[in-house]
C-alpha atoms as a PDB file:
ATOM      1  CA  UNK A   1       0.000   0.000   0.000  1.00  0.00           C
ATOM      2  CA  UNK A   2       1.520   3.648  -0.771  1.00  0.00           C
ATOM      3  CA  UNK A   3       1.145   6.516   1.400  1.00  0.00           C
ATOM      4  CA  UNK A   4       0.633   8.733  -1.986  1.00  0.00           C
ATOM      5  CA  UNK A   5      -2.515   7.581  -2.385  1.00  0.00           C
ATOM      6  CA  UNK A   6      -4.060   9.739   0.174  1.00  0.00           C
ATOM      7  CA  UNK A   7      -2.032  12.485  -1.162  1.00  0.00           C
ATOM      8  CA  UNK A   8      -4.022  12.413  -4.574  1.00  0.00           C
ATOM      9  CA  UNK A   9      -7.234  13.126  -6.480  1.00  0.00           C
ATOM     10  CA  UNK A  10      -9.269  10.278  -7.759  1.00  0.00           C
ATOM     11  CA  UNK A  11      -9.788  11.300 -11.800  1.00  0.00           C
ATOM     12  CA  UNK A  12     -13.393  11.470 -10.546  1.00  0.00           C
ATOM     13  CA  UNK A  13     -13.009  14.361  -8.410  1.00  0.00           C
ATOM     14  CA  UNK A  14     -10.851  16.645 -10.616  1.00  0.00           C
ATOM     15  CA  UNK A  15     -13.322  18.878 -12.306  1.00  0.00           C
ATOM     16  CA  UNK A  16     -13.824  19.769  -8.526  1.00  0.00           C
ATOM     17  CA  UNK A  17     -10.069  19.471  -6.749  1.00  0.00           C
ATOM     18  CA  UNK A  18      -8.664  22.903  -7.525  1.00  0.00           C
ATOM     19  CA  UNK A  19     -11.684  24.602  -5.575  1.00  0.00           C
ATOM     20  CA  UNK A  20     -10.624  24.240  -2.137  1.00  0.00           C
ATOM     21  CA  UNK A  21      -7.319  26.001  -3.551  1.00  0.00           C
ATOM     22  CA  UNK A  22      -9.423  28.890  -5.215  1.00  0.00           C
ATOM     23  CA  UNK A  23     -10.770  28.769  -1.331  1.00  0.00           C
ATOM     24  CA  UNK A  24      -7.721  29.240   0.104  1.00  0.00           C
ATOM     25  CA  UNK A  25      -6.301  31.338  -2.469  1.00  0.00           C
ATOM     26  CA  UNK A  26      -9.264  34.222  -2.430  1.00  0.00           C
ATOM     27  CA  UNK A  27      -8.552  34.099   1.038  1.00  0.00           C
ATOM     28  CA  UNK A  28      -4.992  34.435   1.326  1.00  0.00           C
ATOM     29  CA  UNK A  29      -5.446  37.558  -1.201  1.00  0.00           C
ATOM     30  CA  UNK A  30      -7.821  39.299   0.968  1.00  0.00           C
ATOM     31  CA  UNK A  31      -5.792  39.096   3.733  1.00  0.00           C
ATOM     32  CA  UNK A  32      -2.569  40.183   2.148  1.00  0.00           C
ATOM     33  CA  UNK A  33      -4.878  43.416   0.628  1.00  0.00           C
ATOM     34  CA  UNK A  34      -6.447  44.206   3.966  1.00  0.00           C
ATOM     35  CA  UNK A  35      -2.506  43.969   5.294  1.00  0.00           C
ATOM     36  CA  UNK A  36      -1.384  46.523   2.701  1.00  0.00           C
ATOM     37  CA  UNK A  37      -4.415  48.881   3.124  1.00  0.00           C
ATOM     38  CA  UNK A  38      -4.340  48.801   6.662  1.00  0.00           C
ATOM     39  CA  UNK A  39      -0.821  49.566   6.957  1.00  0.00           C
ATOM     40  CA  UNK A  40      -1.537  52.347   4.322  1.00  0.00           C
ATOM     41  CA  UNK A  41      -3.800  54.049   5.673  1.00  0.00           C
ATOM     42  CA  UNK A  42      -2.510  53.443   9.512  1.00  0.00           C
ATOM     43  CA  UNK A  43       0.830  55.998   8.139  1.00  0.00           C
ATOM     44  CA  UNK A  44       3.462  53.768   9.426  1.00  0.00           C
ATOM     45  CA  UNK A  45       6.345  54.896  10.652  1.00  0.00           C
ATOM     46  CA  UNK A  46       8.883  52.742   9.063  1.00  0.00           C
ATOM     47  CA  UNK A  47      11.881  55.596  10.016  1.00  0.00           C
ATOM     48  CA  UNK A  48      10.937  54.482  13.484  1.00  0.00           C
ATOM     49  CA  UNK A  49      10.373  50.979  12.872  1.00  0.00           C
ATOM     50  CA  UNK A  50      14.193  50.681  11.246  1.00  0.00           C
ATOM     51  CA  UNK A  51      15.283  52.577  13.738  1.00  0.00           C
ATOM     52  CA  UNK A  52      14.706  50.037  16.366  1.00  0.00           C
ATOM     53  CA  UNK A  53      15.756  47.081  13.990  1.00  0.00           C
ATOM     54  CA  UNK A  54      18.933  48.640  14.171  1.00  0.00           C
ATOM     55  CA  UNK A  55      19.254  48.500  17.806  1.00  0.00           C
ATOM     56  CA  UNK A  56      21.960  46.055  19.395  1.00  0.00           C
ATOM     57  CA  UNK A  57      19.005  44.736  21.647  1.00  0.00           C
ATOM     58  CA  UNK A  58      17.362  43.304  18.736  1.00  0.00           C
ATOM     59  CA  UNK A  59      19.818  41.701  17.308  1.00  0.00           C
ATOM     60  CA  UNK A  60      19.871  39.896  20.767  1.00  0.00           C
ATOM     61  CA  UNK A  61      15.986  39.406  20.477  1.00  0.00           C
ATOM     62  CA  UNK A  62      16.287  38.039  17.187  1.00  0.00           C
ATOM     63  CA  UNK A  63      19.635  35.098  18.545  1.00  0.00           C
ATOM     64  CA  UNK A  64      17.266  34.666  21.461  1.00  0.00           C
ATOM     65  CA  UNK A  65      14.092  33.608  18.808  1.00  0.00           C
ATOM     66  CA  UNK A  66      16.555  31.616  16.703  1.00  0.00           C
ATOM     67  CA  UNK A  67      17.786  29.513  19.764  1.00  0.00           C
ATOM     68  CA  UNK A  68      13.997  29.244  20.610  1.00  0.00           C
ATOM     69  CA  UNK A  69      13.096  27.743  16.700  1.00  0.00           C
ATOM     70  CA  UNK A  70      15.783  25.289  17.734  1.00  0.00           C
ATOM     71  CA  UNK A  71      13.973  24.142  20.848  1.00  0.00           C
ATOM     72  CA  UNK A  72      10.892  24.649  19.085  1.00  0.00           C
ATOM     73  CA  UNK A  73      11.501  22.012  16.117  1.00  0.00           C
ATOM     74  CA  UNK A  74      13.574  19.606  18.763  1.00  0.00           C
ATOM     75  CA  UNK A  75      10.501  19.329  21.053  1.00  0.00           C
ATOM     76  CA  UNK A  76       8.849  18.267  17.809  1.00  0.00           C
ATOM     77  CA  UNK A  77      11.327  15.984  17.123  1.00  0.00           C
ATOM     78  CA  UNK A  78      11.097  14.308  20.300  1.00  0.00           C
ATOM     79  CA  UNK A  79       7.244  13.717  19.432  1.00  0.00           C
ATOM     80  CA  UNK A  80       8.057  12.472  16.739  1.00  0.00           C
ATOM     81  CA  UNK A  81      10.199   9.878  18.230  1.00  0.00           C
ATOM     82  CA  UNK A  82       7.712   8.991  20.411  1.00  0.00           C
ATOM     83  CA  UNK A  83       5.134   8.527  17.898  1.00  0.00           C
ATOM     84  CA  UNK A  84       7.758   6.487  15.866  1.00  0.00           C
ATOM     85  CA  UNK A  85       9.162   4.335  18.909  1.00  0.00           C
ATOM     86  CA  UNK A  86       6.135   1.450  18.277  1.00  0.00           C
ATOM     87  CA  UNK A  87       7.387   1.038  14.359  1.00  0.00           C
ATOM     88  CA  UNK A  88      10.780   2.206  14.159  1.00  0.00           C
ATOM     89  CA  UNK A  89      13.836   3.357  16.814  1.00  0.00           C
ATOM     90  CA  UNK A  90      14.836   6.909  15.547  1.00  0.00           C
ATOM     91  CA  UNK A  91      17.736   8.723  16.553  1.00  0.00           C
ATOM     92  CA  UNK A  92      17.172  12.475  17.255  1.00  0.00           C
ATOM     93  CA  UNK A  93      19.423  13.391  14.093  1.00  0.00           C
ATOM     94  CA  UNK A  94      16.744  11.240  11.740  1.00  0.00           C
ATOM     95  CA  UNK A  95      13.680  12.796  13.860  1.00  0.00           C
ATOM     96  CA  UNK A  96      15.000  16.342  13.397  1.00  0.00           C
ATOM     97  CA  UNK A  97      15.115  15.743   9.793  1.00  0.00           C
ATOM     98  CA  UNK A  98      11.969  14.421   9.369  1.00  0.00           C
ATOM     99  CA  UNK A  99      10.721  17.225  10.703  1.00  0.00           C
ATOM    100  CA  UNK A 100      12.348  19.725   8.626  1.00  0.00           C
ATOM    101  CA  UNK A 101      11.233  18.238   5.868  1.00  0.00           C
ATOM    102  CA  UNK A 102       7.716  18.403   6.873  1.00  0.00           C
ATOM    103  CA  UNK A 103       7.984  22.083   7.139  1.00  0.00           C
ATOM    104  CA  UNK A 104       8.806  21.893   3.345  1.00  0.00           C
ATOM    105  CA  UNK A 105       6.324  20.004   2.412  1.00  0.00           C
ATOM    106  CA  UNK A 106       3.937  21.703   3.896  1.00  0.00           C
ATOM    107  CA  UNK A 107       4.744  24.505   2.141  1.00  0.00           C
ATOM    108  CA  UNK A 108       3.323  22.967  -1.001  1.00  0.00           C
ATOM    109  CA  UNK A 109       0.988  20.024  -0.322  1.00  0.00           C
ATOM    110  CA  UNK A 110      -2.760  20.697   0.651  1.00  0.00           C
ATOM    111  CA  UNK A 111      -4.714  20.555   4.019  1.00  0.00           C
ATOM    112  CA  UNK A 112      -1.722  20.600   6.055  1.00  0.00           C
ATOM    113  CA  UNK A 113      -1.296  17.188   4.790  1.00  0.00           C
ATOM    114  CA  UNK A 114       2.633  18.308   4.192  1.00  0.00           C
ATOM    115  CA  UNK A 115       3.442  17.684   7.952  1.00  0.00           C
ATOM    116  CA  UNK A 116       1.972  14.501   7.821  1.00  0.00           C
ATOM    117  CA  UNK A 117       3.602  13.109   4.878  1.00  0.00           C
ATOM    118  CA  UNK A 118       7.543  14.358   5.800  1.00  0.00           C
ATOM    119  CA  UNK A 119       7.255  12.118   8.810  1.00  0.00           C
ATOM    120  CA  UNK A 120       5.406   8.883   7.415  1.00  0.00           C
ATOM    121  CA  UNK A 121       7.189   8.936   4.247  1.00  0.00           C
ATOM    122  CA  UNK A 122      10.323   8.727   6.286  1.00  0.00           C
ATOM    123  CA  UNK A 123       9.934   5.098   7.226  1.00  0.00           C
ATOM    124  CA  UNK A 124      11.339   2.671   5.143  1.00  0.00           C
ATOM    125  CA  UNK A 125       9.060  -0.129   6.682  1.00  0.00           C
ATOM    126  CA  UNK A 126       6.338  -2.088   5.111  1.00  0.00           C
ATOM    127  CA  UNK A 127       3.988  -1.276   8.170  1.00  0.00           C
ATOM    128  CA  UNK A 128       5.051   2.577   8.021  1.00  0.00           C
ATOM    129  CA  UNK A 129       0.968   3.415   6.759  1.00  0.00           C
ATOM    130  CA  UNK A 130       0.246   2.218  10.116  1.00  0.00           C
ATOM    131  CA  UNK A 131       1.611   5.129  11.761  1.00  0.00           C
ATOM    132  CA  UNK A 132      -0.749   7.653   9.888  1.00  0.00           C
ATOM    133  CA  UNK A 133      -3.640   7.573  12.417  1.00  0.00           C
ATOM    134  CA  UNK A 134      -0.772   8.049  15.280  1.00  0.00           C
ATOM    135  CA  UNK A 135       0.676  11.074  13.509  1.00  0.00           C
ATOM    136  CA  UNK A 136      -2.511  13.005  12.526  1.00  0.00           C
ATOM    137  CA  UNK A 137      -3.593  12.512  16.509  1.00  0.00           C
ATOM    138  CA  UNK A 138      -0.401  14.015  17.344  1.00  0.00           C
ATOM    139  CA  UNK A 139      -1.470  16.889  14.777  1.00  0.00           C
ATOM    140  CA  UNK A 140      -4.342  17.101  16.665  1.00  0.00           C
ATOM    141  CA  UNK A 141      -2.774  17.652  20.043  1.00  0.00           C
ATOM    142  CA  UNK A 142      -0.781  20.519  18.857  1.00  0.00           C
ATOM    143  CA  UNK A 143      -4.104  22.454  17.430  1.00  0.00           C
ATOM    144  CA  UNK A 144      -6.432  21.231  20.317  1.00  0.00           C
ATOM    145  CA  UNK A 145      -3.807  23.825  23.159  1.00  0.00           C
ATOM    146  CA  UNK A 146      -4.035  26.293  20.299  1.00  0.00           C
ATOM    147  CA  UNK A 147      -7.575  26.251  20.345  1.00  0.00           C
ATOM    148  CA  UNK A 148      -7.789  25.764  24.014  1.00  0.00           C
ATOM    149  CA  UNK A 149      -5.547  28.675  24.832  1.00  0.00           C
ATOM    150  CA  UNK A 150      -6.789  30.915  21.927  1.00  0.00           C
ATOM    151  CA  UNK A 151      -9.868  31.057  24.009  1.00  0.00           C
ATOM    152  CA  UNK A 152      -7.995  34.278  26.015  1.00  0.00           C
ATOM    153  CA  UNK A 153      -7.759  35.643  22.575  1.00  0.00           C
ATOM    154  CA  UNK A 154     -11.556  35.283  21.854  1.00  0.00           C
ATOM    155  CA  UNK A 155     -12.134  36.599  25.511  1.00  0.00           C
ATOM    156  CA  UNK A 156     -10.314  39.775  24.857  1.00  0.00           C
ATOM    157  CA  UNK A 157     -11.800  39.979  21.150  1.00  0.00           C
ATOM    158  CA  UNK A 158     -15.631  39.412  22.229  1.00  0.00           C
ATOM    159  CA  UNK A 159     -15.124  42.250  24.755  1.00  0.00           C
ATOM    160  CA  UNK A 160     -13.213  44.736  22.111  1.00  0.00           C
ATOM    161  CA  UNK A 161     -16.227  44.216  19.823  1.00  0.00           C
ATOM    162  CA  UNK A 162     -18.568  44.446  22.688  1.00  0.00           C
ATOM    163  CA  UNK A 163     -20.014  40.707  22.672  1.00  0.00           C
ATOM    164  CA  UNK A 164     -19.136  40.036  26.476  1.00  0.00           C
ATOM    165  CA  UNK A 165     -22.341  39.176  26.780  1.00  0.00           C
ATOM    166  CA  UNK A 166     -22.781  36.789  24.432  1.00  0.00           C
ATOM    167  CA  UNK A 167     -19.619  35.023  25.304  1.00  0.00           C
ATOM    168  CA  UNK A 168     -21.148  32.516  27.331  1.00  0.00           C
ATOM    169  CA  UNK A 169     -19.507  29.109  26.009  1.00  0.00           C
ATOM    170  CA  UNK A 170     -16.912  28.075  27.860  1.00  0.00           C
ATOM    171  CA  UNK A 171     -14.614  27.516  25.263  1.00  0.00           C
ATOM    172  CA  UNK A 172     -12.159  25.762  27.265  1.00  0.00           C
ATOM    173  CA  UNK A 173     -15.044  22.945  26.981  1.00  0.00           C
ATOM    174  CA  UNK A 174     -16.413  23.395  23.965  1.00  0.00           C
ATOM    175  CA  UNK A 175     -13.106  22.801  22.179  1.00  0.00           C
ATOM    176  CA  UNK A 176     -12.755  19.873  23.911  1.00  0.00           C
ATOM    177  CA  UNK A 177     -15.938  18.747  23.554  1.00  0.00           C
ATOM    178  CA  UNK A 178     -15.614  18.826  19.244  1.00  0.00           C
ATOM    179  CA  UNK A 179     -12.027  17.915  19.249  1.00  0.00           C
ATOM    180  CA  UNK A 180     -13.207  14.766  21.087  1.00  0.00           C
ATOM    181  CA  UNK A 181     -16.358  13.894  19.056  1.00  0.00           C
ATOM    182  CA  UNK A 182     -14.260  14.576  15.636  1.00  0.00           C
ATOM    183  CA  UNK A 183     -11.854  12.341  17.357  1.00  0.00           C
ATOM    184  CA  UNK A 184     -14.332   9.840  17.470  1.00  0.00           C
ATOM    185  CA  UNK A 185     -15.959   9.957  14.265  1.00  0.00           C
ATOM    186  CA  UNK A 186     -12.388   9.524  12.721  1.00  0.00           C
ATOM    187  CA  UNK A 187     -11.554   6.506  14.327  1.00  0.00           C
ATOM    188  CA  UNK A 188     -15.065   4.929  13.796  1.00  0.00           C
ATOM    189  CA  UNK A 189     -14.641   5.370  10.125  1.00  0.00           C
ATOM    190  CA  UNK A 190     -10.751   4.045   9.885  1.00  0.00           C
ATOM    191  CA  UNK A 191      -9.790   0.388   9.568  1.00  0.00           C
ATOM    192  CA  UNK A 192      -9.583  -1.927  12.119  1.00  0.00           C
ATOM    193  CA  UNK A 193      -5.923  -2.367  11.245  1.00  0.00           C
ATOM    194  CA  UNK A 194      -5.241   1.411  11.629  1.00  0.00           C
ATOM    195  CA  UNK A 195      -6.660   1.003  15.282  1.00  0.00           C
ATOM    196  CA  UNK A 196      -4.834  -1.401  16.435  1.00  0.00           C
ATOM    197  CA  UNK A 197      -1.953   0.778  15.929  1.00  0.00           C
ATOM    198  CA  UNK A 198      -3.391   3.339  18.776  1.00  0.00           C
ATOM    199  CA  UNK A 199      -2.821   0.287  21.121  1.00  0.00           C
ATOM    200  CA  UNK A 200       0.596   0.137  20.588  1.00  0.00           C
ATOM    201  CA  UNK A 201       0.646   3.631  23.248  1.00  0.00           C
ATOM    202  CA  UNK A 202       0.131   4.089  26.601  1.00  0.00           C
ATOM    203  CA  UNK A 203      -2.147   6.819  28.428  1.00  0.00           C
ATOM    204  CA  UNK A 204       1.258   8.077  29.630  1.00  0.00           C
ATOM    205  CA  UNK A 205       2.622   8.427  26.115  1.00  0.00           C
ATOM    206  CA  UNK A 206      -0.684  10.465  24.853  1.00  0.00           C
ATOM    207  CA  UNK A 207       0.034  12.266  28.041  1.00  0.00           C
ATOM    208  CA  UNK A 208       3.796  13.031  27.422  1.00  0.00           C
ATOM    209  CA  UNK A 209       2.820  14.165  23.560  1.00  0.00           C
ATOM    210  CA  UNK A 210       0.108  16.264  25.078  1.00  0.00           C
ATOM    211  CA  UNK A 211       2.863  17.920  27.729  1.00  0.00           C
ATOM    212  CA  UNK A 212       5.704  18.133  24.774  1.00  0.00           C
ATOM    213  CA  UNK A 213       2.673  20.216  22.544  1.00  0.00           C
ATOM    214  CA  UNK A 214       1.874  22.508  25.363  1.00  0.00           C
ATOM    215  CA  UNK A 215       5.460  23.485  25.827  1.00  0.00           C
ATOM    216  CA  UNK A 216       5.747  23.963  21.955  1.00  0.00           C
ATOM    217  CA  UNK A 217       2.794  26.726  21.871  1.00  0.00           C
ATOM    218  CA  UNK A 218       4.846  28.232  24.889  1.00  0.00           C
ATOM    219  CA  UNK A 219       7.766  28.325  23.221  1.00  0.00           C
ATOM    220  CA  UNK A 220       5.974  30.403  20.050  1.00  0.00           C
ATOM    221  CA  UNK A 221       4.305  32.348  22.629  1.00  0.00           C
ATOM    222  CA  UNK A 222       7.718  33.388  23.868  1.00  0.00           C
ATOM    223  CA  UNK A 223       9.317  34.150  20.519  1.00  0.00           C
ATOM    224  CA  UNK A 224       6.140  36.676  19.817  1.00  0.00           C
ATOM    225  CA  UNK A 225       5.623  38.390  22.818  1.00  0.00           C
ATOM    226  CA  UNK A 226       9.605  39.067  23.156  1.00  0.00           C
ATOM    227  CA  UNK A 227       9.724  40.369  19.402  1.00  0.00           C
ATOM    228  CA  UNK A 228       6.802  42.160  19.932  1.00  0.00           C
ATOM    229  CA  UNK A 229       7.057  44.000  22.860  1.00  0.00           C
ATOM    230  CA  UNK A 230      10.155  45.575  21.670  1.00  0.00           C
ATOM    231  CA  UNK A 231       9.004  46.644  18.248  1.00  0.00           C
ATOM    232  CA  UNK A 232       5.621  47.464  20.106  1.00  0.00           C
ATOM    233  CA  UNK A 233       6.850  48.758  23.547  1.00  0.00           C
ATOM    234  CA  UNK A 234       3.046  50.933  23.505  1.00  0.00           C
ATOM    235  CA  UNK A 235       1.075  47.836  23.706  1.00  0.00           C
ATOM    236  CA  UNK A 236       0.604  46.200  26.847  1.00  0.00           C
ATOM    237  CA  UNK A 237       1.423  42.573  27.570  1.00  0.00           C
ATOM    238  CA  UNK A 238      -2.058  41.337  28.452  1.00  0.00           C
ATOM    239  CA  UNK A 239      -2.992  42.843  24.888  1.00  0.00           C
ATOM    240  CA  UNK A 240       0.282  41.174  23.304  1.00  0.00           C
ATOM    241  CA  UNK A 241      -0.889  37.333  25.023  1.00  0.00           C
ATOM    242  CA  UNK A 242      -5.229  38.099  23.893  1.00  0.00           C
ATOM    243  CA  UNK A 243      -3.472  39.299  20.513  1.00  0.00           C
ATOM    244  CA  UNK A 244      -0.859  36.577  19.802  1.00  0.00           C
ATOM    245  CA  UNK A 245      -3.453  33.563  21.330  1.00  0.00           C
ATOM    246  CA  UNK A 246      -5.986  35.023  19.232  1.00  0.00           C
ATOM    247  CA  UNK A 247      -3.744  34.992  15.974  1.00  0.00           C
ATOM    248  CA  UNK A 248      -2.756  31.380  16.536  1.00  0.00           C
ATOM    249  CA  UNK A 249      -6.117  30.246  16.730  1.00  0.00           C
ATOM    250  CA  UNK A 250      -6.812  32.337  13.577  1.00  0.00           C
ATOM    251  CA  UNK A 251      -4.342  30.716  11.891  1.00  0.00           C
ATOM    252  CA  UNK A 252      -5.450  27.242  12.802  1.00  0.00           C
ATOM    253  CA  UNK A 253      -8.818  27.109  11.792  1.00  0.00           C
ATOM    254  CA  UNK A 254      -8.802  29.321   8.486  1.00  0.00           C
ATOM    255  CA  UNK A 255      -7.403  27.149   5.496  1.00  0.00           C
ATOM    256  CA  UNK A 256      -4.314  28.628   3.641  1.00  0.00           C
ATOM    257  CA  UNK A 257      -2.042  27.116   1.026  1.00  0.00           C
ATOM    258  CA  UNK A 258       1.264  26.942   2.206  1.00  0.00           C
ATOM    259  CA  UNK A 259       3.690  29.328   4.548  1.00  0.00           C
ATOM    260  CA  UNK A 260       2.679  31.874   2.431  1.00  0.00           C
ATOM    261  CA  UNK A 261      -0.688  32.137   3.351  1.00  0.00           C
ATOM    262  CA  UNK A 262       0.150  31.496   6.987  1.00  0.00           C
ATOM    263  CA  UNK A 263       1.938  34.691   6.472  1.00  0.00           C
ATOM    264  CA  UNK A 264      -1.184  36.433   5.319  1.00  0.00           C
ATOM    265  CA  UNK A 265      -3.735  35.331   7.541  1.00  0.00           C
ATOM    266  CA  UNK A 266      -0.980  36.408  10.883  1.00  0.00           C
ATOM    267  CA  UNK A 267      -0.585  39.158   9.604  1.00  0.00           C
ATOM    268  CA  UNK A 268      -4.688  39.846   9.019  1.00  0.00           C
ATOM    269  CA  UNK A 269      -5.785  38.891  12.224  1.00  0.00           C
ATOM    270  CA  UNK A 270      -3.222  40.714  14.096  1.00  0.00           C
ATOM    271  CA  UNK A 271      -4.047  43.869  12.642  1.00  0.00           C
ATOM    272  CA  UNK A 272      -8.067  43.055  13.157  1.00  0.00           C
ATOM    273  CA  UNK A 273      -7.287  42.528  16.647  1.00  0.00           C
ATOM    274  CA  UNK A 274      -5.132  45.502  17.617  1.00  0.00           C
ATOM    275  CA  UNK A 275      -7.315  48.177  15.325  1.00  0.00           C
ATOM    276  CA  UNK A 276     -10.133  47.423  17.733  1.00  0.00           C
ATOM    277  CA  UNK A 277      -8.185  47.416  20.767  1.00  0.00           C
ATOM    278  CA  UNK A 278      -7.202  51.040  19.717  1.00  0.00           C
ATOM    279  CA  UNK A 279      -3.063  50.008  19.217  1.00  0.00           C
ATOM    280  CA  UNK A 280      -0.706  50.887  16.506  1.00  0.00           C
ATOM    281  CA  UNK A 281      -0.201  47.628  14.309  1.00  0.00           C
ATOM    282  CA  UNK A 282       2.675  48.021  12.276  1.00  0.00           C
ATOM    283  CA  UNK A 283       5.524  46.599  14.896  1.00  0.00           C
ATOM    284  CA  UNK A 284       3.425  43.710  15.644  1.00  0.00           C
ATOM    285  CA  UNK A 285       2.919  42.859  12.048  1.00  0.00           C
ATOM    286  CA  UNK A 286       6.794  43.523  11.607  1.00  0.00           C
ATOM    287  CA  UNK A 287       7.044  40.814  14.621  1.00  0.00           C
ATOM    288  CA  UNK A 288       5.363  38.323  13.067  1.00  0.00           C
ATOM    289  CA  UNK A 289       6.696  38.278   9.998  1.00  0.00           C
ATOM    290  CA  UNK A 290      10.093  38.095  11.436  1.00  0.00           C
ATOM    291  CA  UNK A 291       8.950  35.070  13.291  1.00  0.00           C
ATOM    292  CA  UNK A 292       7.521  33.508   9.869  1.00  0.00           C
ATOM    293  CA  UNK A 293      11.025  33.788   8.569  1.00  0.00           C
ATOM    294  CA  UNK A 294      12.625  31.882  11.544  1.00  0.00           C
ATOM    295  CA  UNK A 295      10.183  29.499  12.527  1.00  0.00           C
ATOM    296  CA  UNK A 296       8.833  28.192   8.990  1.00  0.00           C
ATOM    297  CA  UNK A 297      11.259  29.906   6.041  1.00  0.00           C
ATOM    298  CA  UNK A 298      14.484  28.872   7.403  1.00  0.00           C
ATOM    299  CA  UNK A 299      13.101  25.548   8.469  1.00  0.00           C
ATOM    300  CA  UNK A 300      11.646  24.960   5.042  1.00  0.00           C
ATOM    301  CA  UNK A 301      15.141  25.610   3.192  1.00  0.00           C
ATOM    302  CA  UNK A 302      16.209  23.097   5.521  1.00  0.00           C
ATOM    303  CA  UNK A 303      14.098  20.782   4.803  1.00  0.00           C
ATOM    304  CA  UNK A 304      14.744  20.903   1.003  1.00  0.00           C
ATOM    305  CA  UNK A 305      18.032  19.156   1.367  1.00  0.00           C
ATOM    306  CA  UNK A 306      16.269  16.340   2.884  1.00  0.00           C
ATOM    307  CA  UNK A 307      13.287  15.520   0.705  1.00  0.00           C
ATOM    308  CA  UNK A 308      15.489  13.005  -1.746  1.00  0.00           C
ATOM    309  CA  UNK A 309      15.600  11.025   1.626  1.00  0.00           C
ATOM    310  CA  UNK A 310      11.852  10.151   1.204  1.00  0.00           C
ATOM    311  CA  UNK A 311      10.445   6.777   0.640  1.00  0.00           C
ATOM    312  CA  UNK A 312       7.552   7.294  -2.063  1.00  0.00           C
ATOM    313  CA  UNK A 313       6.351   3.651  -2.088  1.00  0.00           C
ATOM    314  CA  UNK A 314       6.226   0.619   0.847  1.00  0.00           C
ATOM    315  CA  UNK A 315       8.656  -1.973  -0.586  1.00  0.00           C
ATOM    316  CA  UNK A 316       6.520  -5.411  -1.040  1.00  0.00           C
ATOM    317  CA  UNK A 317       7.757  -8.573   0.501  1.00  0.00           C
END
């Protein structure tokens, strides 16, 4: 059985495959125009924006969010280990490349499916398909903190826009309440064969990946909020964490093609946020984008040198 298959378009379905990508793409242009107009018509001060680039403290901001990406994509490494251990031993070095290449992928395949594919198609085994349910649960824990913690976010957002009042779902719940019943209807509609994979993990390793995503979304957290409050020393920190939770969980749940769009819709929702919380935008919009570069552009050229290491098809015994 290949992996590629669930990569690709039956012939039936392509008079209707590139709409999802139209989707995307519409969105991913409004974005980038509400960006520019925004940042038009807010008069930035770029003269005062380079002036603080050119700072010696940035600089040190900027090592400090580089060191971070490393810790960032190592924690991810070690999940991926751990996701790996019931199918194949990895070392760290063969983890951390998987990974990488992920990030590459990503860039270019649809529905995210990218970061999937870099780490199954790295196993050379005949079981490696096997792993797929695994790895897309691990997916899952990574998006169910951001939607958890973007919660704050949609706290500070529903009082900005003066919806207190209807904010009456606790969200904290509610996410885990549809996280767990897609969960469910996922697994009831995989094969039996793909399940018994899940038993191959304990409650303490679901736990550990669950622990190893939560420190991930701190350690993004951490990279913003330091870039940001020095290009944006105006805005205060609980605005920065409702602003930056907020953004995360926007760019979770709105579909984007690639790193590129990520871009876009950071950039959009950041400046949606901050407009109605009265704040000057432009520094925080600088912030993120220099985070896109470190976080996902750097990784991604990475990653490129790694993609020949791919196995495209399960060898047959």
């Amino acid at each position: 059985m290949q992996f590629s298959r669930y990569l690709t378009y039956s012939k039936s379905d392509s008079a209707y495959r590139f709409i999802p990508w139209a989707i995307k793409l519409a969105l991913v242009a409004a974005s980038f125009y509400y960006i520019v107009s925004k940042l038009i018509d807010g008069d930035v001060e770029i003269s005062e924006l380079t002036r603080q680039m050119k700072q010696p403290a940035f600089g040190w901001i900027v090592a400090a969010t580089l060191a971070l990406m490393l810790v960032n994509w190592w924690l991810e490494a070690k999940k991926w280990q751990m996701v790996a251990r019931p199918f194949k031993l990895l070392s760290i070095v063969q983890a951390f490349k998987a990974i990488v290449t992920s990030v590459s992928l990503d860039a270019v395949l649809p529905f995210g499916s990218g970061a999937v594919a870099g780490k199954v198609l790295s196993l050379k085994e005949e079981n490696r398909n096997n792993v797929l349910l695994p790895v897309v649960l691990a997916q899952g824990l990574q998006s169910f903190w951001t939607v958890v913690l973007g919660s704050f976010g949609l706290y500070q957002l529903a009082q900005l826009t003066h919806l207190s009042k209807l904010y009456t779902i606790n969200l904290w719940q509610a996410g885990f309440i549809f996280l767990l019943g897609v969960s469910v209807v996922i697994v009831l509609r995989l094969r039996s064969k793909w399940l018994q994979a899940l038993s191959l993990y304990s409650a303490s390793d679901w736990l550990r990946l669950a622990g190893l995503s939560f420190l991930r979304y701190l350690v993004f957290l951490i990279q913003l909020i330091a870039l940001a409050q020095f290009l944006s020393p105006e805005i205060s920190l609980y605005t920065l964490l409702g602003c930056s939770t907020w953004m995360f969980f926007a760019k979770t749940i709105v579909p984007k093609p690639g790193h590129i769009g990520a871009l876009g819709i950071r950039g959009a929702s950041a400046i949606f946020f901050l407009n109605l919380a009265g704040y000057p935008y432009a520094g925080f919009v600088l912030a993120t984008f220099v985070l896109w570069i470190i976080n996902l552009a750097i990784p991604s050229l990475a990653g490129l040198f790694f993609i020949k290491e791919l196995h495209l098809t399960t060898d047959s015994k």
